[in-house]
PDB file of N, CA and C in Angstrom:
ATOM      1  N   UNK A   1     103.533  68.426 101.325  1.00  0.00           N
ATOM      2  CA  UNK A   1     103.089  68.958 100.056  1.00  0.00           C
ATOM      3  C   UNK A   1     103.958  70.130  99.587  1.00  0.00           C
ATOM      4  N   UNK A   2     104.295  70.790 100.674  1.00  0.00           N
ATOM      5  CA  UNK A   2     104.882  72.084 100.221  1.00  0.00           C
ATOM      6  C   UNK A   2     106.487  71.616 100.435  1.00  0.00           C
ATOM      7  N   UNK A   3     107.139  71.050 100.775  1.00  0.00           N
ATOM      8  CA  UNK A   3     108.599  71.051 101.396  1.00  0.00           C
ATOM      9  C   UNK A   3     109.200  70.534 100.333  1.00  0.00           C
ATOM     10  N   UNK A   4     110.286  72.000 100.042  1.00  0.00           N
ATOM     11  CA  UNK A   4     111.413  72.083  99.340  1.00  0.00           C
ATOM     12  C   UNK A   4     110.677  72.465  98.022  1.00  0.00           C
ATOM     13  N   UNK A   5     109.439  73.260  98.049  1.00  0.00           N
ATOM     14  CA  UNK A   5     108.927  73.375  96.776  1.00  0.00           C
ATOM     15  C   UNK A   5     109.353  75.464  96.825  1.00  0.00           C
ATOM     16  N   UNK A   6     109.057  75.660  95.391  1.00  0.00           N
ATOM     17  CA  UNK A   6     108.850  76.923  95.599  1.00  0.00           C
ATOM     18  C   UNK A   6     107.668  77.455  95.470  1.00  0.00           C
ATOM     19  N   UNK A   7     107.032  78.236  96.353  1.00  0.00           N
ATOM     20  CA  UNK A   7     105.590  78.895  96.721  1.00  0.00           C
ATOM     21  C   UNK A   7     104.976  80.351  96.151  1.00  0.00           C
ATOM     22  N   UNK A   8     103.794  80.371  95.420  1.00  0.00           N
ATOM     23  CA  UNK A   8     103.923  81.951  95.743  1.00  0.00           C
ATOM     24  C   UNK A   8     102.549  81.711  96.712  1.00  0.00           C
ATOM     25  N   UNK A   9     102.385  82.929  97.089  1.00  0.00           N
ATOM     26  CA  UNK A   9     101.374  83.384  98.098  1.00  0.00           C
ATOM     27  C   UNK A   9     100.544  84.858  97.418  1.00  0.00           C
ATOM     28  N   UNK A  10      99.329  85.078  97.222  1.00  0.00           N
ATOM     29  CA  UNK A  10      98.459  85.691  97.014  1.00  0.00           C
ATOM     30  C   UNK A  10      98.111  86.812  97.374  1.00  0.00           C
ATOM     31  N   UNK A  11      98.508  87.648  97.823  1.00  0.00           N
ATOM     32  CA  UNK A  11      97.936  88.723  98.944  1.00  0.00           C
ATOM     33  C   UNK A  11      98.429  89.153 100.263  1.00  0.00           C
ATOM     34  N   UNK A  12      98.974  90.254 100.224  1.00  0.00           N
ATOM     35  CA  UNK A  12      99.382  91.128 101.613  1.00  0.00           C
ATOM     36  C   UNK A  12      99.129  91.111 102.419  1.00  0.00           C
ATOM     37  N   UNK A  13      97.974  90.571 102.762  1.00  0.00           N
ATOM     38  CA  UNK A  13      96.781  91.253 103.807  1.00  0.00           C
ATOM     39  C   UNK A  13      97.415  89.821 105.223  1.00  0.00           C
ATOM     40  N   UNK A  14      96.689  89.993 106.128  1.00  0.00           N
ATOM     41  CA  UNK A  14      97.302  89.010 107.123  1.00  0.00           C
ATOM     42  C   UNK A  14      96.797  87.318 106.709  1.00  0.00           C
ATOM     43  N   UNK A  15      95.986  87.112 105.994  1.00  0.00           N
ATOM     44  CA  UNK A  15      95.945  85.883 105.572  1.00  0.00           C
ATOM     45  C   UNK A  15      97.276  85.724 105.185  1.00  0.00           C
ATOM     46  N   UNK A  16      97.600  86.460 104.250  1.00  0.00           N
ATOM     47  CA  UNK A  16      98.683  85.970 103.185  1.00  0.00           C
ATOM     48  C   UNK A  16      99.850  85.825 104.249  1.00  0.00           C
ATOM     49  N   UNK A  17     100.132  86.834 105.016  1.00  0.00           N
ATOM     50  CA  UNK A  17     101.191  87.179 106.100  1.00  0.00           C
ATOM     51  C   UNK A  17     101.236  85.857 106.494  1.00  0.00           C
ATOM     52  N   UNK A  18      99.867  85.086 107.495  1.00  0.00           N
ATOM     53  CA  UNK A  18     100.067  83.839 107.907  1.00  0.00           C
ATOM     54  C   UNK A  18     100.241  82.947 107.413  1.00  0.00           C
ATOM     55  N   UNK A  19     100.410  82.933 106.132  1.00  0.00           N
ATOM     56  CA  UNK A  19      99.925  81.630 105.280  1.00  0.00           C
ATOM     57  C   UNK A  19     101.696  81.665 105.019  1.00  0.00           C
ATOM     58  N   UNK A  20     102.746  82.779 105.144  1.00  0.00           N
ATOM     59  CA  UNK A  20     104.086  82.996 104.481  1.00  0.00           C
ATOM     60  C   UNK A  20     105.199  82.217 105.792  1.00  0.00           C
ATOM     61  N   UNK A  21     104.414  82.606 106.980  1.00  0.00           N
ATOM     62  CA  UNK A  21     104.839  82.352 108.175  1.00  0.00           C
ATOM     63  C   UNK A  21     104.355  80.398 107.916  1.00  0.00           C
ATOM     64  N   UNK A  22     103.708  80.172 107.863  1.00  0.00           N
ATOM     65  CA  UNK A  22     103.346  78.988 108.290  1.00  0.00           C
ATOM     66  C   UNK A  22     104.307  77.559 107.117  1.00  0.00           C
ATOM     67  N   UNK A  23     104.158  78.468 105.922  1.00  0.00           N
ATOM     68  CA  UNK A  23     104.913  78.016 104.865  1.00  0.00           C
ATOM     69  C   UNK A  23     106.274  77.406 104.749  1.00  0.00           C
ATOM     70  N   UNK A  24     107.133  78.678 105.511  1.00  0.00           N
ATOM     71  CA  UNK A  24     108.726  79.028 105.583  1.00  0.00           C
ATOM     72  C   UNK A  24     108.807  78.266 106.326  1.00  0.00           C
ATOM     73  N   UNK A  25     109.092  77.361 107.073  1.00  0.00           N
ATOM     74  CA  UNK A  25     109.669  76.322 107.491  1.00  0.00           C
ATOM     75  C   UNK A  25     110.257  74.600 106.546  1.00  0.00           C
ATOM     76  N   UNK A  26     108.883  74.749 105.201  1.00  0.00           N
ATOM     77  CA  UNK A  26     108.734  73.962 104.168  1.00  0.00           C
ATOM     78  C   UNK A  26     109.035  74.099 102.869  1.00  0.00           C
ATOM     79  N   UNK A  27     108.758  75.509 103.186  1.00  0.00           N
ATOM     80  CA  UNK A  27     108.994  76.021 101.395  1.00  0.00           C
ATOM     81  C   UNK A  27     110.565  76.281 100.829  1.00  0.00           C
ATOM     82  N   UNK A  28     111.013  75.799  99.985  1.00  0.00           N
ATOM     83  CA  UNK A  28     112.791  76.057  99.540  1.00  0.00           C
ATOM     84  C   UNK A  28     112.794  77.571  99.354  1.00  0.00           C
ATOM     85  N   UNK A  29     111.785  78.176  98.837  1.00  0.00           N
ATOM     86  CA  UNK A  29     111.885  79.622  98.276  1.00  0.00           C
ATOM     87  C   UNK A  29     110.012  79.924  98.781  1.00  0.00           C
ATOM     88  N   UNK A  30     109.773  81.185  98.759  1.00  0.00           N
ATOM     89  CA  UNK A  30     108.415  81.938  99.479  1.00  0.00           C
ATOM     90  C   UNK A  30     108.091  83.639  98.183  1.00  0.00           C
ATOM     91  N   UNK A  31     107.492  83.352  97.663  1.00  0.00           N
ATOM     92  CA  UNK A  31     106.877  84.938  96.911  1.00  0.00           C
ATOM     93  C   UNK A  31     106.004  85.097  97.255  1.00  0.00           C
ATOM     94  N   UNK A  32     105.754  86.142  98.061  1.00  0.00           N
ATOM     95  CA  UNK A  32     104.061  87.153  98.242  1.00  0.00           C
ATOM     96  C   UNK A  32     104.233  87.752  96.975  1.00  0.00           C
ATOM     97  N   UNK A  33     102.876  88.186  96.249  1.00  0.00           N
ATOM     98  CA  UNK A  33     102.419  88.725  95.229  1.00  0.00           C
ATOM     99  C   UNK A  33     101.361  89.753  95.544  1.00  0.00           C
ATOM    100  N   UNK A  34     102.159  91.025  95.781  1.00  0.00           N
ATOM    101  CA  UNK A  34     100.760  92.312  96.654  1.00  0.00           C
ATOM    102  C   UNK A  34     100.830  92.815  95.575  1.00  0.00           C
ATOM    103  N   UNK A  35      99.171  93.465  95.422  1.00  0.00           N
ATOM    104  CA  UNK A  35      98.235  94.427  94.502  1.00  0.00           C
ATOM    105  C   UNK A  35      99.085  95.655  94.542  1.00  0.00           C
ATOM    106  N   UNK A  36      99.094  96.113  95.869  1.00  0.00           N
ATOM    107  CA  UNK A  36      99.269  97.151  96.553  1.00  0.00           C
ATOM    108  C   UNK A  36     101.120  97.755  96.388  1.00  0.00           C
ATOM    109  N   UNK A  37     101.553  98.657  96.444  1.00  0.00           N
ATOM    110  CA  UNK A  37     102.342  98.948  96.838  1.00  0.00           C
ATOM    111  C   UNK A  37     103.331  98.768  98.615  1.00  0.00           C
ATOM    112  N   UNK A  38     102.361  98.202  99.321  1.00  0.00           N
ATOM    113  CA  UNK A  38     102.673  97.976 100.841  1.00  0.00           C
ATOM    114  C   UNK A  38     102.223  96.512 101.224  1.00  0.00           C
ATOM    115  N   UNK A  39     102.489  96.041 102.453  1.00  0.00           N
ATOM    116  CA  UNK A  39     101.750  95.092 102.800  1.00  0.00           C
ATOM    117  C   UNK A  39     100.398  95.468 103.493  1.00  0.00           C
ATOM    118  N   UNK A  40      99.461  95.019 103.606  1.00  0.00           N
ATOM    119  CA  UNK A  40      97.933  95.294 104.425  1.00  0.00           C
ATOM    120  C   UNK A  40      97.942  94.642 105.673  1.00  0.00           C
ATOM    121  N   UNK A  41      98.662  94.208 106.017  1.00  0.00           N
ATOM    122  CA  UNK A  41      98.391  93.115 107.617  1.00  0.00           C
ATOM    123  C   UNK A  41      98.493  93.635 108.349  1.00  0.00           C
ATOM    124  N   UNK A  42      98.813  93.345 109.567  1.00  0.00           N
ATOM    125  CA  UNK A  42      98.991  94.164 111.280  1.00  0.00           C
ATOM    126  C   UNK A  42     100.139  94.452 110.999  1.00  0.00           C
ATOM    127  N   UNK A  43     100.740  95.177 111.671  1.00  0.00           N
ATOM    128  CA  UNK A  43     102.500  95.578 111.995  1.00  0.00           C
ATOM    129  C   UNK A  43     102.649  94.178 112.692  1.00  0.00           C
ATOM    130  N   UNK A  44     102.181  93.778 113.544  1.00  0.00           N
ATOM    131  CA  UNK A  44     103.039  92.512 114.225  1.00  0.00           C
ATOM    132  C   UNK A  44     102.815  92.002 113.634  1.00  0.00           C
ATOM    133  N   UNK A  45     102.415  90.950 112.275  1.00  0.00           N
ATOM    134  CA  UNK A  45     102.900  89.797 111.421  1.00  0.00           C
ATOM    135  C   UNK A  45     104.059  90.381 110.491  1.00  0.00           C
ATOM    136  N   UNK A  46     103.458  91.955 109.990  1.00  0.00           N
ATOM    137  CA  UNK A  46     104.690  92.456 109.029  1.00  0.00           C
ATOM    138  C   UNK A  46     105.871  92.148 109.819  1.00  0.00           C
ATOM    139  N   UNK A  47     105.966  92.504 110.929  1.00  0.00           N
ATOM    140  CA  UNK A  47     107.609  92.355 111.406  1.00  0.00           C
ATOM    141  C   UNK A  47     107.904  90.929 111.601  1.00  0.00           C
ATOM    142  N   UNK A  48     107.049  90.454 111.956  1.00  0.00           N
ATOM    143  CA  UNK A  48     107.454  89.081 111.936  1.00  0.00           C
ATOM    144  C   UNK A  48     107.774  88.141 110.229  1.00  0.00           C
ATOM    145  N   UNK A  49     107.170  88.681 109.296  1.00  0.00           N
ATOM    146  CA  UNK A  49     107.247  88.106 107.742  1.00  0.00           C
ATOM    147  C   UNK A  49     108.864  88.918 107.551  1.00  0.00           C
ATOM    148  N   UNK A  50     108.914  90.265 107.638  1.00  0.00           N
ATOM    149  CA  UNK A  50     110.248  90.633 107.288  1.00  0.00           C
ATOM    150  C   UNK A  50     111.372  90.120 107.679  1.00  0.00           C
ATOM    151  N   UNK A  51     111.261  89.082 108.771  1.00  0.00           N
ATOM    152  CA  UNK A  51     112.493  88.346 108.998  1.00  0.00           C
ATOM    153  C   UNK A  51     112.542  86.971 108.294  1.00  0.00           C
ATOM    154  N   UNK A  52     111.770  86.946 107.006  1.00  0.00           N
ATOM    155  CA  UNK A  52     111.915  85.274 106.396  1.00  0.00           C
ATOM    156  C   UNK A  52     112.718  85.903 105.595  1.00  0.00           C
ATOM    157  N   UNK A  53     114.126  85.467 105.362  1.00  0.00           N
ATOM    158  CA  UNK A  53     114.989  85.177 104.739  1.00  0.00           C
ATOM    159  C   UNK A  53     114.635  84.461 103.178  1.00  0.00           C
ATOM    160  N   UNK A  54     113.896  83.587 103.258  1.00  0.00           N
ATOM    161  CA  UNK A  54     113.442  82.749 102.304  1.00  0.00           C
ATOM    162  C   UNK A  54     112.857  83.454 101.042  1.00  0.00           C
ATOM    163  N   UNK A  55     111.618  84.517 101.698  1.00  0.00           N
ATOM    164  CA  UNK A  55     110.422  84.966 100.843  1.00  0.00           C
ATOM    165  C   UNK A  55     110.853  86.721 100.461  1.00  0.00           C
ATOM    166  N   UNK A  56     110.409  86.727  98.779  1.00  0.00           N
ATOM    167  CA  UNK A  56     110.848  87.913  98.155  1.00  0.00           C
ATOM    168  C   UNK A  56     109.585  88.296  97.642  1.00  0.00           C
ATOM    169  N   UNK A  57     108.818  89.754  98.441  1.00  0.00           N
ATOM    170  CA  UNK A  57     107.511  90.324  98.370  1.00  0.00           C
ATOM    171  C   UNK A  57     107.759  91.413  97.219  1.00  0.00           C
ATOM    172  N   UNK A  58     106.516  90.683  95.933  1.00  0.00           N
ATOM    173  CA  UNK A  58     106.293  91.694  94.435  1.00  0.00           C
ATOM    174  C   UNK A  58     105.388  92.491  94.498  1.00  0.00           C
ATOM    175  N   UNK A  59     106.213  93.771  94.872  1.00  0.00           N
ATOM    176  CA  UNK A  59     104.772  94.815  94.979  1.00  0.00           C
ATOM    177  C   UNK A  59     104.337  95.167  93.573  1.00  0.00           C
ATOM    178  N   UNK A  60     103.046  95.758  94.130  1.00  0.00           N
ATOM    179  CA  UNK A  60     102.376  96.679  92.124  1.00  0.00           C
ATOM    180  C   UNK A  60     102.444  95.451  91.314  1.00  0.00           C
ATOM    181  N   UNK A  61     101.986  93.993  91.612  1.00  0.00           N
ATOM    182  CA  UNK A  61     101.788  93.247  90.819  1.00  0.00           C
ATOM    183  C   UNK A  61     100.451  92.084  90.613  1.00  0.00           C
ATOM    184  N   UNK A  62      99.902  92.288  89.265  1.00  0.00           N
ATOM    185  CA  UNK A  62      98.511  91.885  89.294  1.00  0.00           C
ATOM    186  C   UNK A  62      98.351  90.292  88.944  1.00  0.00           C
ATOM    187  N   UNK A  63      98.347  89.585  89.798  1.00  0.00           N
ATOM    188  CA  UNK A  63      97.833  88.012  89.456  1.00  0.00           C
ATOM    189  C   UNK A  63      97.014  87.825  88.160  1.00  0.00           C
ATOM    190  N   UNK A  64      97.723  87.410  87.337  1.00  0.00           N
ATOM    191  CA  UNK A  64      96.810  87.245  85.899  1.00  0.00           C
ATOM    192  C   UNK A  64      96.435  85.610  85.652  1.00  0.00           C
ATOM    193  N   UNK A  65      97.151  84.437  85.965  1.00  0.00           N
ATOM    194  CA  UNK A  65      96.992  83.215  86.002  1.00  0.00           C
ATOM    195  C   UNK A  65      97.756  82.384  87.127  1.00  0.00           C
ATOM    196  N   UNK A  66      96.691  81.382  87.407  1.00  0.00           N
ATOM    197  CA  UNK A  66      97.535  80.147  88.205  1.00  0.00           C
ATOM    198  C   UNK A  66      97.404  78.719  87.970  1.00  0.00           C
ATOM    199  N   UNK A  67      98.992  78.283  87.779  1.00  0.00           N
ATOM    200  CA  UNK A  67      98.781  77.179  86.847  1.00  0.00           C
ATOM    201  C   UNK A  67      98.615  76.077  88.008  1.00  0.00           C
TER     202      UNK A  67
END
């Protein structure tokens, strides 16, 4: 479903973290979309998400629609 598509992802928090991890193997391209200025998850998924190459995290940004 997802492979070779481009993704965004919803939220900082470690859902989102896992959901970026689980993705990147399928996804051509990966966007997290955080509320927040930071990510919210554990330090061990953050370090582990900061090594996807793939995915480019939009901080200070508010989900207004999903098509």
């Amino acid at each position: 479903m997802f492979k070779d598509k481009v993704v965004a992802i919803i939220g900082g928090g470690n859902a989102g973290l896992e959901a970026a991890l689980t993705l990147d193997p399928y996804a051509s391209k990966l966007y997290l979309i955080q509320r927040s200025d930071r990510l919210k998850g554990d330090a061990v998924t953050q370090d582990k998400v900061k090594g996807l190459k793939k995915m480019t995290v939009v901080f200070n940004a508010l989900t207004q629609e999903i098509l």
